[in-house]
N, C-alpha and C. Protein backbone atom coordinates (compact mmCIF):
# COMPACT_ATOMS: atom_id res chain seq x y z
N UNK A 1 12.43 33.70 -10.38
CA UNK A 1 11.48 33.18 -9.41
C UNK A 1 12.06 31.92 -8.80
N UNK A 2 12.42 32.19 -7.07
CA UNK A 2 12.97 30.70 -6.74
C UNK A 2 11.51 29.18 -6.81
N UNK A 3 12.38 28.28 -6.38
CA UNK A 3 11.58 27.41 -6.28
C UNK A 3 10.47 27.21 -4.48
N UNK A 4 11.11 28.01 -3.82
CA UNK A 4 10.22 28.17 -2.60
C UNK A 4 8.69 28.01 -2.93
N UNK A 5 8.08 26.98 -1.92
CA UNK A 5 6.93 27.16 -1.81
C UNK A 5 5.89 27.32 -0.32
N UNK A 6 4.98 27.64 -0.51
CA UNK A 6 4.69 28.07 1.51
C UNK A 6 4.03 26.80 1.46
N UNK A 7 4.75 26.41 2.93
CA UNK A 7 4.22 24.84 3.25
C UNK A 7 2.74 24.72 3.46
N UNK A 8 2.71 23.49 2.95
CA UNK A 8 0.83 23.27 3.21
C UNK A 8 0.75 23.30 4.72
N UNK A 9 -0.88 23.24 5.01
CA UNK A 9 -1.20 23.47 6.39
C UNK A 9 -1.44 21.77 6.46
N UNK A 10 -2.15 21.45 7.92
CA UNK A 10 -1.67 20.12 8.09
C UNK A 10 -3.13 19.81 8.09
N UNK A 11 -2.99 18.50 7.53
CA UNK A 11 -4.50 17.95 7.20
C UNK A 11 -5.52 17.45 8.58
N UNK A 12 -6.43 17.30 8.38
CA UNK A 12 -7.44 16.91 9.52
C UNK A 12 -6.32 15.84 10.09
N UNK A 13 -6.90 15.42 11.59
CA UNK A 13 -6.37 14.62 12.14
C UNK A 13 -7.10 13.79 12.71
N UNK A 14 -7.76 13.06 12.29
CA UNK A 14 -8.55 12.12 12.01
C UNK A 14 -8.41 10.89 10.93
N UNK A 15 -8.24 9.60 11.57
CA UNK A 15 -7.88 8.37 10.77
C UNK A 15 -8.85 7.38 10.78
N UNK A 16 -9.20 6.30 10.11
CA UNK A 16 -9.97 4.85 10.26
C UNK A 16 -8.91 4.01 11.09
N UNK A 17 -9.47 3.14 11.98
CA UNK A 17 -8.20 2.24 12.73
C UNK A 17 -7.88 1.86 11.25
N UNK A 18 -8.10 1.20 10.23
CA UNK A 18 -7.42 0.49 9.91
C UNK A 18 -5.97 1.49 8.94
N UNK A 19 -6.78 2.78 8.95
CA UNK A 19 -5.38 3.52 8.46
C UNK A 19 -4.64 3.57 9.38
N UNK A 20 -4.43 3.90 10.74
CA UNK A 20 -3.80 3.87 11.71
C UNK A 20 -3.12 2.93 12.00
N UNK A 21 -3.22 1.66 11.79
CA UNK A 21 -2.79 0.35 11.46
C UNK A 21 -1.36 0.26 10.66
N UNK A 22 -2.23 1.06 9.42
CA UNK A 22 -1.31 0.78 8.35
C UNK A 22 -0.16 1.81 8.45
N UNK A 23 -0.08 2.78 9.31
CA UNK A 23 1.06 4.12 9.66
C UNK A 23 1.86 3.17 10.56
N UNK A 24 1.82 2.68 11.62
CA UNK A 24 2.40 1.91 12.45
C UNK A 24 2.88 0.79 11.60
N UNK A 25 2.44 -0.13 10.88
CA UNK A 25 3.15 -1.21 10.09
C UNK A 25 4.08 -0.42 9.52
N UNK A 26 4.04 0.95 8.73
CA UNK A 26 5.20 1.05 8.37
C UNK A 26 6.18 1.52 9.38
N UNK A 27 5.89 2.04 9.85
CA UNK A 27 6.57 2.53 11.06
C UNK A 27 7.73 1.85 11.58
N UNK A 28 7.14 0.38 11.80
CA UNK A 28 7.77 -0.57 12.68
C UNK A 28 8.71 -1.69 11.55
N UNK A 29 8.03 -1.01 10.05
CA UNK A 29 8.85 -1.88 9.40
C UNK A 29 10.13 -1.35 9.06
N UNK A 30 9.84 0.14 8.79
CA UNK A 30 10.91 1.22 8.32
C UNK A 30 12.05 0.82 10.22
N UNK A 31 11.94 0.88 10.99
CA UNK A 31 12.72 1.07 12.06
C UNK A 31 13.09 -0.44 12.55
N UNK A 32 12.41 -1.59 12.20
CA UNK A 32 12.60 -3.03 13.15
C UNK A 32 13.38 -3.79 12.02
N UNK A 33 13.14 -3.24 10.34
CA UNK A 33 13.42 -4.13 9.56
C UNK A 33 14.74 -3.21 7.91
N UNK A 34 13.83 -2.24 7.70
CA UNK A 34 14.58 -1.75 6.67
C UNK A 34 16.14 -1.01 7.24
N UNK A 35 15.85 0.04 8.72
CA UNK A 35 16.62 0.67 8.94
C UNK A 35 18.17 -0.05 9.46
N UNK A 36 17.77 -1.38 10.11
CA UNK A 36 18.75 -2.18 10.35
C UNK A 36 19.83 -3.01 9.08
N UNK A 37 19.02 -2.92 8.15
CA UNK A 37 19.98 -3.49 7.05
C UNK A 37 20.58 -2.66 6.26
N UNK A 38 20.12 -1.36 6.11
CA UNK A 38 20.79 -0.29 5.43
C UNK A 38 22.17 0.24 6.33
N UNK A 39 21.82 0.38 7.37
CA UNK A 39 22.62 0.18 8.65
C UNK A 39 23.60 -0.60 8.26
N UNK A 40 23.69 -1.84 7.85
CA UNK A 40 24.92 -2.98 8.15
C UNK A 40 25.34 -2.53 6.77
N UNK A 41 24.57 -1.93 5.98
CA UNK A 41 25.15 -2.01 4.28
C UNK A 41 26.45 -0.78 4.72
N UNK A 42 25.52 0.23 5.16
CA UNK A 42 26.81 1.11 5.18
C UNK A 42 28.09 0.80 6.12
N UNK A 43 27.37 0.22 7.19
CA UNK A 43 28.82 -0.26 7.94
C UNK A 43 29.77 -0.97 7.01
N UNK A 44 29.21 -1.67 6.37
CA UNK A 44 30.55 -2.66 5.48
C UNK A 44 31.18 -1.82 4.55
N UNK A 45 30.12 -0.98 3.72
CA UNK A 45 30.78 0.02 2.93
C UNK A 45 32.06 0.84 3.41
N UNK A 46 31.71 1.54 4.59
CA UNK A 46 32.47 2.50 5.28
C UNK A 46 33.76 1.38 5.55
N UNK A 47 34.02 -0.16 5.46
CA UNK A 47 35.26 -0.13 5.57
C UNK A 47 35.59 -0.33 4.90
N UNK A 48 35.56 -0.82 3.43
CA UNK A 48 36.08 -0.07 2.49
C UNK A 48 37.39 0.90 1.94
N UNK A 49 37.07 1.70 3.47
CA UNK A 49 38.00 2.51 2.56
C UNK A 49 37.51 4.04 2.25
N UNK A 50 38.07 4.35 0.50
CA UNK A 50 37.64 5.84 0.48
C UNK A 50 36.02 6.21 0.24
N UNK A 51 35.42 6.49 0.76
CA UNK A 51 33.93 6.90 0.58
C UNK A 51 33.64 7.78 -0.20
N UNK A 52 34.50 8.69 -0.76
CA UNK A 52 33.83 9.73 -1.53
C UNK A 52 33.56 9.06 -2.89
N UNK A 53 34.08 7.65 -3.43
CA UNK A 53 33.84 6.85 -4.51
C UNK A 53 32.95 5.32 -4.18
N UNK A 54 32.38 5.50 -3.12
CA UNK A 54 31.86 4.37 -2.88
C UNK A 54 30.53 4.55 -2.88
N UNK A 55 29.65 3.85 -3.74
CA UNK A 55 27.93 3.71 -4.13
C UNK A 55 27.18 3.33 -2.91
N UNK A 56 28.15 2.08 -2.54
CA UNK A 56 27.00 2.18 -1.63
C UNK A 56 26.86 2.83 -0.24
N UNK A 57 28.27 3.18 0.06
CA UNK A 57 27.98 4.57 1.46
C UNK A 57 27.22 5.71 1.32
N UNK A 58 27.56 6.11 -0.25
CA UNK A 58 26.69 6.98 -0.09
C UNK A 58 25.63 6.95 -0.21
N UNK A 59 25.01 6.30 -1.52
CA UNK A 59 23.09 5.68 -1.36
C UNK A 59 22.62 5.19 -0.37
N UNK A 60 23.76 4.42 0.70
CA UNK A 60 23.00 4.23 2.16
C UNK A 60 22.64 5.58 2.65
N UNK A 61 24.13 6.22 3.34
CA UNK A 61 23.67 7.34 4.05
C UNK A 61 22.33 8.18 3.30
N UNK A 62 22.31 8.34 2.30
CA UNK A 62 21.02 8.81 1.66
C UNK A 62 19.79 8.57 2.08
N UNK A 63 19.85 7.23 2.03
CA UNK A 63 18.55 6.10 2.28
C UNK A 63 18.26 5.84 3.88
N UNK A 64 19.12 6.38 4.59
CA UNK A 64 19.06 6.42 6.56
C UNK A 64 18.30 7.91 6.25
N UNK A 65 18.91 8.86 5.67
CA UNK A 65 18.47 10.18 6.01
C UNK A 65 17.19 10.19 5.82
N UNK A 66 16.51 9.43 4.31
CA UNK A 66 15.11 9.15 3.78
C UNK A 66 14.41 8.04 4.76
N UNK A 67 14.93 7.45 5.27
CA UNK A 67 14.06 6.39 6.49
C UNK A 67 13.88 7.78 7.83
N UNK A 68 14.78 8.47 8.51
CA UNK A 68 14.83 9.11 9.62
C UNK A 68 13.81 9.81 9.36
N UNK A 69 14.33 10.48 8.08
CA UNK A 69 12.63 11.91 8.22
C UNK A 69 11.62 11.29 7.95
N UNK A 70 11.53 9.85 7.79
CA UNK A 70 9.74 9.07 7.15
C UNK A 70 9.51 8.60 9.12
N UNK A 71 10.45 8.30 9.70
CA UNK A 71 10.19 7.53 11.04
C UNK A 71 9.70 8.88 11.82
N UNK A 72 9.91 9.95 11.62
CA UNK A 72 9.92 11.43 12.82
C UNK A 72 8.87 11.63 12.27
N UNK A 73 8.78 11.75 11.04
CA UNK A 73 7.29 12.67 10.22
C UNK A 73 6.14 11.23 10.81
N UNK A 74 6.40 10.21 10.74
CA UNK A 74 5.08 8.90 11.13
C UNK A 74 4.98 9.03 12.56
N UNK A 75 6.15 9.21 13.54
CA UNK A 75 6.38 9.27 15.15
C UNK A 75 4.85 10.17 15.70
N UNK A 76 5.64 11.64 14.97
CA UNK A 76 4.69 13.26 14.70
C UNK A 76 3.18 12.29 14.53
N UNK A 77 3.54 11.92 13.65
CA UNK A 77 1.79 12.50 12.69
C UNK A 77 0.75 11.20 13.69
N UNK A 78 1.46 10.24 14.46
CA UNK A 78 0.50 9.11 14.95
C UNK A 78 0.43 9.70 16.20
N UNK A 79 1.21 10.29 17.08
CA UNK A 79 0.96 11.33 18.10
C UNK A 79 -0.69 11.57 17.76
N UNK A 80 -0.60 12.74 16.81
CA UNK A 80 -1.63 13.85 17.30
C UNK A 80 -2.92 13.26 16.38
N UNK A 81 -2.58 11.95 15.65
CA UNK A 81 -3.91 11.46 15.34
C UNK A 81 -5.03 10.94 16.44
N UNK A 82 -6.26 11.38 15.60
CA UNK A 82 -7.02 10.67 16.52
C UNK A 82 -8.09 9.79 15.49
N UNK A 83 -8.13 8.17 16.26
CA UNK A 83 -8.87 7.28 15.56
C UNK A 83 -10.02 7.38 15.67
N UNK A 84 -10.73 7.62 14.75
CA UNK A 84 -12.34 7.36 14.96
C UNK A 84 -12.88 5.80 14.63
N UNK A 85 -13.20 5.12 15.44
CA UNK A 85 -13.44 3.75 15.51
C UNK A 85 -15.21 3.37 16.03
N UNK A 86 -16.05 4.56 15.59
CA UNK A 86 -17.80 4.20 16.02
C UNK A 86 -18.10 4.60 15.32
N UNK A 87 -19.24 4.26 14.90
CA UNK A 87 -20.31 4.99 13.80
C UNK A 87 -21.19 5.58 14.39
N UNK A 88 -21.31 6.81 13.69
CA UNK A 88 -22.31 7.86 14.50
C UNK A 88 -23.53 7.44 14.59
N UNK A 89 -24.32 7.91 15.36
CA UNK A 89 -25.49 7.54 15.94
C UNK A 89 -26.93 7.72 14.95
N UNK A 90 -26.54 9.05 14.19
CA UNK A 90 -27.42 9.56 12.97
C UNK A 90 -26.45 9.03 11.53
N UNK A 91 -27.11 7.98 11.21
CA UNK A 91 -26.99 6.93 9.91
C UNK A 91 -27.31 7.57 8.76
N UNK A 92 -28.24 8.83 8.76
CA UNK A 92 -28.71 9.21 7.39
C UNK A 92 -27.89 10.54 7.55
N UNK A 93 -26.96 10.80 7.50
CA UNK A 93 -26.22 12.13 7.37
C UNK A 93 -24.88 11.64 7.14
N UNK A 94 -24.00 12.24 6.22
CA UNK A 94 -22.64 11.82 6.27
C UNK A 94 -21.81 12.58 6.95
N UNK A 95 -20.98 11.45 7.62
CA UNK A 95 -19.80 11.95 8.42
C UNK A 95 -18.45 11.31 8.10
N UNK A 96 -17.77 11.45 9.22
CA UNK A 96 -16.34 10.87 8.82
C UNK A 96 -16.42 8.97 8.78
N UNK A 97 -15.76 8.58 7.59
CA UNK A 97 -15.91 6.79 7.83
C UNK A 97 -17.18 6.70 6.78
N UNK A 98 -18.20 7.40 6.60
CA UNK A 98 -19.41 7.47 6.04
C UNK A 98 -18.69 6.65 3.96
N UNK A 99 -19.72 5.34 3.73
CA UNK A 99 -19.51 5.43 2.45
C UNK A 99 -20.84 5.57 1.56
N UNK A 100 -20.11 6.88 0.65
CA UNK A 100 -21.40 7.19 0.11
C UNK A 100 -21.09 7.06 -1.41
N UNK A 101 -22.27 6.64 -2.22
CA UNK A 101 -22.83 6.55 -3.50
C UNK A 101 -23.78 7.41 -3.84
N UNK A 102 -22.80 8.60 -5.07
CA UNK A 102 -22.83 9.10 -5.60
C UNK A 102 -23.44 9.11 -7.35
N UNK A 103 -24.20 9.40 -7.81
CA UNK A 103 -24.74 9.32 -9.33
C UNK A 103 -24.67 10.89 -10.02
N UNK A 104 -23.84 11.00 -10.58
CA UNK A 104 -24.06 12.10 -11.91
C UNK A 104 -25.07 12.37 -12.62
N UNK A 105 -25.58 13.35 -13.52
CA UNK A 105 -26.62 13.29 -14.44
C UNK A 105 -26.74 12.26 -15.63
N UNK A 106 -26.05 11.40 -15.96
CA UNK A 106 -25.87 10.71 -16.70
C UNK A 106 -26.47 9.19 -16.22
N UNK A 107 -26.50 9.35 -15.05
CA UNK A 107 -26.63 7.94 -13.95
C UNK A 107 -25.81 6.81 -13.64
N UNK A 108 -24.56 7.48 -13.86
CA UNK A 108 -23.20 6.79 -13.42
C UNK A 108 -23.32 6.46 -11.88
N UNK A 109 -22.58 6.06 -11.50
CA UNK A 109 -22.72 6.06 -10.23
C UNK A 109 -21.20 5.42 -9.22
N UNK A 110 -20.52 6.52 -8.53
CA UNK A 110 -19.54 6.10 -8.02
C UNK A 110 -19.71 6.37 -6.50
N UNK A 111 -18.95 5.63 -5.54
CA UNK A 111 -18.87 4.89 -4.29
C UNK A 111 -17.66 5.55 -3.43
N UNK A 112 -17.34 6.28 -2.76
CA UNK A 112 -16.32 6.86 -2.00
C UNK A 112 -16.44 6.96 0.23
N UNK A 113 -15.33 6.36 0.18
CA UNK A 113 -15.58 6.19 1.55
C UNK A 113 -14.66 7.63 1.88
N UNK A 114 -15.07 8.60 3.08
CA UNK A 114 -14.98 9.69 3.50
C UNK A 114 -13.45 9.12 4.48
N UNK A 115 -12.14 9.12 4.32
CA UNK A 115 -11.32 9.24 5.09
C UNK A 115 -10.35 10.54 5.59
N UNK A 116 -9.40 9.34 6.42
CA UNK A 116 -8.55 11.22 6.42
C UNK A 116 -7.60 11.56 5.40
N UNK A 117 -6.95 12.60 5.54
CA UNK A 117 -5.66 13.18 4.61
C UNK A 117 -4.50 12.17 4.77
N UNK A 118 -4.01 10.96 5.72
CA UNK A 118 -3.34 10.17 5.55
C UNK A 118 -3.74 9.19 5.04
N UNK A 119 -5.05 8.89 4.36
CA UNK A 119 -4.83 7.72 3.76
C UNK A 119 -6.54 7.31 2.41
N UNK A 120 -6.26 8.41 1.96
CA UNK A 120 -7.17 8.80 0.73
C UNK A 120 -5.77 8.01 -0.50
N UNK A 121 -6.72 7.71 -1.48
CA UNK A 121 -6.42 6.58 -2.60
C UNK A 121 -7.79 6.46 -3.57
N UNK A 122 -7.83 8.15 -4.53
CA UNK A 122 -9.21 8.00 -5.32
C UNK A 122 -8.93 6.66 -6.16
N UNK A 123 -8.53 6.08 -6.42
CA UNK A 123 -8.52 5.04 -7.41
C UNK A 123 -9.25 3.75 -6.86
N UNK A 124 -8.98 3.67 -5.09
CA UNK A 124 -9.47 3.13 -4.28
C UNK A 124 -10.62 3.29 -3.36
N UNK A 125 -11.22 4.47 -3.90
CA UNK A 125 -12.23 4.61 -3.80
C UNK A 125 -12.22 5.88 -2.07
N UNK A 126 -11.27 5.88 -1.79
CA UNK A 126 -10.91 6.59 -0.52
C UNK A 126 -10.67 8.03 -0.42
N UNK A 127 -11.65 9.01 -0.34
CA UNK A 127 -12.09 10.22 -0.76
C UNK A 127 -11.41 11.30 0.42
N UNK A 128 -10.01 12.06 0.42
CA UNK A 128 -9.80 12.75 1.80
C UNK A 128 -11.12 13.42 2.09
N UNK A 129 -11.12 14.07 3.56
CA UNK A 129 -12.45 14.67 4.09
C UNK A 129 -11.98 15.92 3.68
N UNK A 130 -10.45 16.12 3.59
CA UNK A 130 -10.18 17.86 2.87
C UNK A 130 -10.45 18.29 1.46
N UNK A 131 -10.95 17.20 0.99
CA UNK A 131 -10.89 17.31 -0.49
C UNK A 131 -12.02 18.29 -0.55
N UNK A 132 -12.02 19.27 -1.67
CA UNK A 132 -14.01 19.81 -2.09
C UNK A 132 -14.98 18.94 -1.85
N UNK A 133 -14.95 17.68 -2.76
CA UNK A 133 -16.13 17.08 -2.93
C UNK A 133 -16.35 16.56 -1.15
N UNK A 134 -15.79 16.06 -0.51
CA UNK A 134 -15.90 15.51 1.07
C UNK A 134 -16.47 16.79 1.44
N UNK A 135 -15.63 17.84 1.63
CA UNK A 135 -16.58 18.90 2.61
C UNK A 135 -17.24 19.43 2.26
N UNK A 136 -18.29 19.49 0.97
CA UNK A 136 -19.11 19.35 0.42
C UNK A 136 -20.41 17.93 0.55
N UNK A 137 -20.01 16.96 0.49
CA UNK A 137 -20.90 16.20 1.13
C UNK A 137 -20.98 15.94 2.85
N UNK A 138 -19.76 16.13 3.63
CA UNK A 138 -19.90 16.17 4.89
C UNK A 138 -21.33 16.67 5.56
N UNK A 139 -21.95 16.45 6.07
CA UNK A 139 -23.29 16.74 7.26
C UNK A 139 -24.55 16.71 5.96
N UNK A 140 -24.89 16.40 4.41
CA UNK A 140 -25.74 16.16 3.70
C UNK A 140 -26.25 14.66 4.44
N UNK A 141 -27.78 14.32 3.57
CA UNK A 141 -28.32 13.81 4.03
C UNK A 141 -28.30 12.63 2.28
N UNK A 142 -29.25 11.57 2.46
CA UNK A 142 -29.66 11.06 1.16
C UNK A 142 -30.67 12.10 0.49
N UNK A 143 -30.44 11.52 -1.01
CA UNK A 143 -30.97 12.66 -1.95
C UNK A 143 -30.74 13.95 -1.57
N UNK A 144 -29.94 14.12 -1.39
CA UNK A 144 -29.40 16.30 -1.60
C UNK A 144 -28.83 16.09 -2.59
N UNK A 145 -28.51 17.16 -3.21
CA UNK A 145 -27.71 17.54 -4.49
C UNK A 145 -26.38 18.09 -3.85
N UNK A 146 -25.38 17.77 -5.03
CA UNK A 146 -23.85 18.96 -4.97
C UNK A 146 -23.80 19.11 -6.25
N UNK A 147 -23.23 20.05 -5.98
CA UNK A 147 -22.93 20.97 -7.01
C UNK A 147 -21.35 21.24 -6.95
N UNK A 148 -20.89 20.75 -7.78
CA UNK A 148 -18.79 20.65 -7.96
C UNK A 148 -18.08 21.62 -8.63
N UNK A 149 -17.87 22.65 -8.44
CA UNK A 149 -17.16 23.63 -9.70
C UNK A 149 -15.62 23.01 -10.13
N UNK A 150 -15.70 22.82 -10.96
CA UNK A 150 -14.60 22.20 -11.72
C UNK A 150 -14.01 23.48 -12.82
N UNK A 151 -12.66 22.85 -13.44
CA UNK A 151 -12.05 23.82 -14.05
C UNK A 151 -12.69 24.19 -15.41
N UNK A 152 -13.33 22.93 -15.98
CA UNK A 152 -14.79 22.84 -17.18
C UNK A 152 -15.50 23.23 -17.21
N UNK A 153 -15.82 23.72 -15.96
CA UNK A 153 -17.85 23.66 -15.73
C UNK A 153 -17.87 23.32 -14.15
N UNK A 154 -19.13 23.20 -14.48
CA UNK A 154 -19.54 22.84 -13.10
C UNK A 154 -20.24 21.02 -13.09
N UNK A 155 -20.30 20.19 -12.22
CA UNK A 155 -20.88 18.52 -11.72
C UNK A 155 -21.45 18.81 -10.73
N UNK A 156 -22.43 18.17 -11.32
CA UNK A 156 -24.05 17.73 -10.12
C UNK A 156 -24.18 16.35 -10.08
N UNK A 157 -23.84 15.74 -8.22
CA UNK A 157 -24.13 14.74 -8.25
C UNK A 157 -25.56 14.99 -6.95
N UNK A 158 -25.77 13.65 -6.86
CA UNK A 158 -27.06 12.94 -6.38
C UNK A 158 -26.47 12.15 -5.19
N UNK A 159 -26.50 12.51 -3.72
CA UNK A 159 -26.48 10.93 -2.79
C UNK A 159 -26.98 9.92 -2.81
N UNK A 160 -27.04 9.17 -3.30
CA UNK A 160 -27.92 8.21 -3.90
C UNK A 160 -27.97 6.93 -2.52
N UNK A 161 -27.00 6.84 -1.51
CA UNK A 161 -26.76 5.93 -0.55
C UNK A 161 -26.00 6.41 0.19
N UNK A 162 -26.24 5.67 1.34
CA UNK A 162 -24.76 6.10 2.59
C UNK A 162 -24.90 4.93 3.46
N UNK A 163 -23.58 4.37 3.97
CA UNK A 163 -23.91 3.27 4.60
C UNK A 163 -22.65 3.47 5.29
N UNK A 164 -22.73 2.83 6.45
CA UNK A 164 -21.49 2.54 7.81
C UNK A 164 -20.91 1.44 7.44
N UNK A 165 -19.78 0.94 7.27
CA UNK A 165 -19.68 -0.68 8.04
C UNK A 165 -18.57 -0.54 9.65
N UNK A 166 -18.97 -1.14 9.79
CA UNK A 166 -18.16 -1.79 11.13
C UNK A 166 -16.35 -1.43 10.76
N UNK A 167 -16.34 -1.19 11.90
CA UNK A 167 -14.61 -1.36 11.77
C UNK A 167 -14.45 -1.77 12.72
């Protein structure tokens, strides 16, 4: 069995400015700041001499090839994003940007803001909208139930809140 796998499909395209922000900072850091010094590393390397024994020509050229495909894949992906920067007009329904608080049967209670596929961080509380649980709460209201099938069992949470802030 090779290692081939069929490429994922491409995630919503939909961002928070401030993720959009943060694609462009790297963007401009990978191309205004990193790519130029890896650049001079290998130039010095390459005179040198023989390259097929030299560390750092080759971990440069490595490290240009790993900056090029991060600068084309960020170029691509800020193209065809689109920022959502308003809060919808209907406050009691969740949508994209929407942060909602969540309670289990236990009466835990956790907090997830609805972003896109570029810039979800569960630890940070930043829930993709492709995930189950997002398109599962997407267009609910306060107090509906979900219902989560998990690989255990099944989780029932509670909307317990939803709130906008400003961006």
């Amino acid at each position: 069995m090779g290692r081939w796998r069929p490429p994922r499909g491409r995630g919503s395209a939909y961002i928070t400015p401030k993720g959009a922000q943060r694609l462009q900072e790297e963007l401009t850091h990978l191309w205004k700041v990193e790519r130029p010094q890896v650049t001079d590393v290998v130039h010095e390397a390459a005179k040198n001499g023989d390259r097929s024994e030299n560390g750092d020509y080759i971990y440069g050229k490595r490290r240009l090839r790993e900056i090029d495909s991060r600068v084309r894949f960020l170029t691509k992906r800020l193209d065809e994003l689109t920022v959502v920067d308003r809060i919808p007009d209907d406050r009691d329904k969740v949508f994209f940007g929407a942060y909602v608080t969540l309670a289990d049967d236990d009466g835990n209670e956790t907090t997830y803001q609805i972003v896109g596929p570029d810039e979800f961080n569960v630890k940070a509380g930043k829930l993709s909208m492709d995930s189950p649980l997002a398109r599962q709460l997407l267009g609910k209201r306060l107090d509906d139930e979900i219902l989560l099938r998990l690989p255990d069992g099944e989780q029932r949470y509670d909307i317990v809140e939803i709130e906008y802030r400003e961006y």
